[in-house]
C-alpha atoms as a PDB file:
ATOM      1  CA  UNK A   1      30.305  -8.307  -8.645  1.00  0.00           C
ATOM      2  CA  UNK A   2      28.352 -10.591 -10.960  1.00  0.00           C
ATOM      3  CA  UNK A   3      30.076 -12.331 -13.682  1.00  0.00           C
ATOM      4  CA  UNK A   4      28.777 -12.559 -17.137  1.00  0.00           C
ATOM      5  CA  UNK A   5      27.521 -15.838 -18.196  1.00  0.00           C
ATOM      6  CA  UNK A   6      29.740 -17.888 -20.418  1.00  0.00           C
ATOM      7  CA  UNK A   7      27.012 -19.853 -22.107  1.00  0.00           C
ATOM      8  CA  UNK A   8      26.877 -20.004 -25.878  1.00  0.00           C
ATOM      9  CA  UNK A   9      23.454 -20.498 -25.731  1.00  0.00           C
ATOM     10  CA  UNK A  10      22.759 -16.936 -24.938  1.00  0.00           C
ATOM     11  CA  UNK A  11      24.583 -15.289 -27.591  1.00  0.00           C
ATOM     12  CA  UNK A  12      22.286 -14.829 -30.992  1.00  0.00           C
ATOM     13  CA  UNK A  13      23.963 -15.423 -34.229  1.00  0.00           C
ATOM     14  CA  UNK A  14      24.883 -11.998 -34.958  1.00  0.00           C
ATOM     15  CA  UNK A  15      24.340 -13.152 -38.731  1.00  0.00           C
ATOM     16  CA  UNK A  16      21.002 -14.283 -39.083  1.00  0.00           C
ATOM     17  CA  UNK A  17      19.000 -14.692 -42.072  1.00  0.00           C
ATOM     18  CA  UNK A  18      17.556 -10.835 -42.190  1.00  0.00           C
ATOM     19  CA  UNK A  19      20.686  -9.313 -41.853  1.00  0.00           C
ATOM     20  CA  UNK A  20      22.203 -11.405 -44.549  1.00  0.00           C
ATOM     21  CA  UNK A  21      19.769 -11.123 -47.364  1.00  0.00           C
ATOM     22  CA  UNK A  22      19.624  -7.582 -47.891  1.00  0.00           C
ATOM     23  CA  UNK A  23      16.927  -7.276 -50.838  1.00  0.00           C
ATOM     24  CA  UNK A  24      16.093  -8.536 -54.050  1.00  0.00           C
ATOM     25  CA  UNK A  25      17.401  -7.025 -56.970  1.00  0.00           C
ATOM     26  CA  UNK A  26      14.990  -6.007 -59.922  1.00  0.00           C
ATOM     27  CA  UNK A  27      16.863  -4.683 -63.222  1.00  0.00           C
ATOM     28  CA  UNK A  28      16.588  -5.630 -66.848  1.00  0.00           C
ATOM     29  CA  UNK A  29      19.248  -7.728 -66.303  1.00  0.00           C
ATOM     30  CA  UNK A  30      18.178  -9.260 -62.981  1.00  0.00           C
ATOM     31  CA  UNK A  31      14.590 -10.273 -64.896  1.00  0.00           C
ATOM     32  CA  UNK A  32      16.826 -11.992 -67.715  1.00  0.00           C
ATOM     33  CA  UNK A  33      18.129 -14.034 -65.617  1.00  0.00           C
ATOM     34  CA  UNK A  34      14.574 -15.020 -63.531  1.00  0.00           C
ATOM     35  CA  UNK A  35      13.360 -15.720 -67.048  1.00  0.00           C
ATOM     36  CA  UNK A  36      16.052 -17.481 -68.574  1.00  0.00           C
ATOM     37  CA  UNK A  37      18.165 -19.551 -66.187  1.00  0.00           C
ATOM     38  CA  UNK A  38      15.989 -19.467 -63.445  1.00  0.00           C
ATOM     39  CA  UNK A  39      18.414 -17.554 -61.000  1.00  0.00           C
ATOM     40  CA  UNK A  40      17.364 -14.666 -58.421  1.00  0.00           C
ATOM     41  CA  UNK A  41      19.479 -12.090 -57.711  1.00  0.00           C
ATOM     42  CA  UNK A  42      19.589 -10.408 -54.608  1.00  0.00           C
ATOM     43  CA  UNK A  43      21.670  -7.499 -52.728  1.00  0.00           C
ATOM     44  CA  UNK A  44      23.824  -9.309 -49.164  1.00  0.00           C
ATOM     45  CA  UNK A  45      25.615  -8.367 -46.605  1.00  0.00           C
ATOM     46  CA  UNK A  46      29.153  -7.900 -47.778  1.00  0.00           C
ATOM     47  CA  UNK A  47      30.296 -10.034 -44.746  1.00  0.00           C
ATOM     48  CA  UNK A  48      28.205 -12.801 -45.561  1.00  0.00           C
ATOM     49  CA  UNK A  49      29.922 -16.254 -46.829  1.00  0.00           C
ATOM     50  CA  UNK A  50      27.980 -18.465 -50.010  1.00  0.00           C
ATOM     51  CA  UNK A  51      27.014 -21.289 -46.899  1.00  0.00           C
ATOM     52  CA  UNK A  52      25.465 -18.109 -45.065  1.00  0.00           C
ATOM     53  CA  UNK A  53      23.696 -16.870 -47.929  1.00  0.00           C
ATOM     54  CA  UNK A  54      22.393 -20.248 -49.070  1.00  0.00           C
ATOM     55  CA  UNK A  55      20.833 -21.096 -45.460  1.00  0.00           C
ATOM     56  CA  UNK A  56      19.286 -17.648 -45.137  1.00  0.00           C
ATOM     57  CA  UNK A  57      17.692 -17.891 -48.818  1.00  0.00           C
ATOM     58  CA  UNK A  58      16.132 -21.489 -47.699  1.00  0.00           C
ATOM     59  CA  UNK A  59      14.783 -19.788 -44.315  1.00  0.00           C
ATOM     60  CA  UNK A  60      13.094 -16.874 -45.938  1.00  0.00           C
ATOM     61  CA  UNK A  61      12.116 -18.235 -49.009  1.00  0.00           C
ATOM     62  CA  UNK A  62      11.685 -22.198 -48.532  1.00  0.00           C
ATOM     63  CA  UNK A  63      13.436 -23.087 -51.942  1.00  0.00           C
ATOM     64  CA  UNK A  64      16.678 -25.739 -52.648  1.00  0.00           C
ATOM     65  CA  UNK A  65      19.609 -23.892 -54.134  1.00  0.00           C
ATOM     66  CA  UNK A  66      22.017 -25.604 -56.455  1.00  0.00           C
ATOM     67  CA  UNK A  67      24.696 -22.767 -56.586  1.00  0.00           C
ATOM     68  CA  UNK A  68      25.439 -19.114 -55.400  1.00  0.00           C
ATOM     69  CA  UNK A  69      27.404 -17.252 -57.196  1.00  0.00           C
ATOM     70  CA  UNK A  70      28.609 -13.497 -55.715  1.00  0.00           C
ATOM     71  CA  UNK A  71      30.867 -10.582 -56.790  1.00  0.00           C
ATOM     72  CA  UNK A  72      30.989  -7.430 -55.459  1.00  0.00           C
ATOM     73  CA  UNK A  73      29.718  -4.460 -57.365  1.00  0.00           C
ATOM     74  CA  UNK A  74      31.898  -1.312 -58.181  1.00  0.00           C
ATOM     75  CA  UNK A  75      29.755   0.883 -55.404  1.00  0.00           C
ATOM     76  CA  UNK A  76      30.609  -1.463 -52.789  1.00  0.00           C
ATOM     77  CA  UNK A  77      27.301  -3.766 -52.490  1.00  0.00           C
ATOM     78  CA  UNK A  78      27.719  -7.894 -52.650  1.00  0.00           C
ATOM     79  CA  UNK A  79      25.349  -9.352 -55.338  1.00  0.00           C
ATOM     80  CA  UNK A  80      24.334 -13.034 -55.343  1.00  0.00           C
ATOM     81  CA  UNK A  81      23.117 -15.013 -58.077  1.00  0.00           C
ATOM     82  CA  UNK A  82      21.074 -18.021 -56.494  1.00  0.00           C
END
């Protein structure tokens, strides 16, 4: 029998930056905030810390951000302000 490997290496980071960020979020409200304090708002996964969703936002979209702020909508669905 072969044993599986115990290497760290080999295992992916079940988390990466595509499963985090789900998709960006376009209301009224959403574009207020784009406008006004210069924030993006975007749907994550609701397993996803603020330190995951801040790397994953500089890997897709090669910006610095100051803050994230989340809360979980009333259908179920984590929203982050960056």
């Amino acid at each position: 029998t072969v044993k599986p490997s115990n290497n760290t290496k080999t295992i992916k980071d079940p988390m990466d930056a595509f499963r985090v960020v789900k998709y960006p979020l376009t209301t009224d409200m959403a574009m207020k905030k784009i406008e006004e304090n210069n924030t993006l708002t975007f749907i994550v996964d609701s397993h996803a810390n603020k330190t995951q969703i801040k790397k994953a936002i500089r890997k897709l979209y090669q910006v610095k951000t100051a803050k994230v702020n989340t809360l979980i909508r009333p259908d179920g669905l984590k929203k982050a302000y960056v």
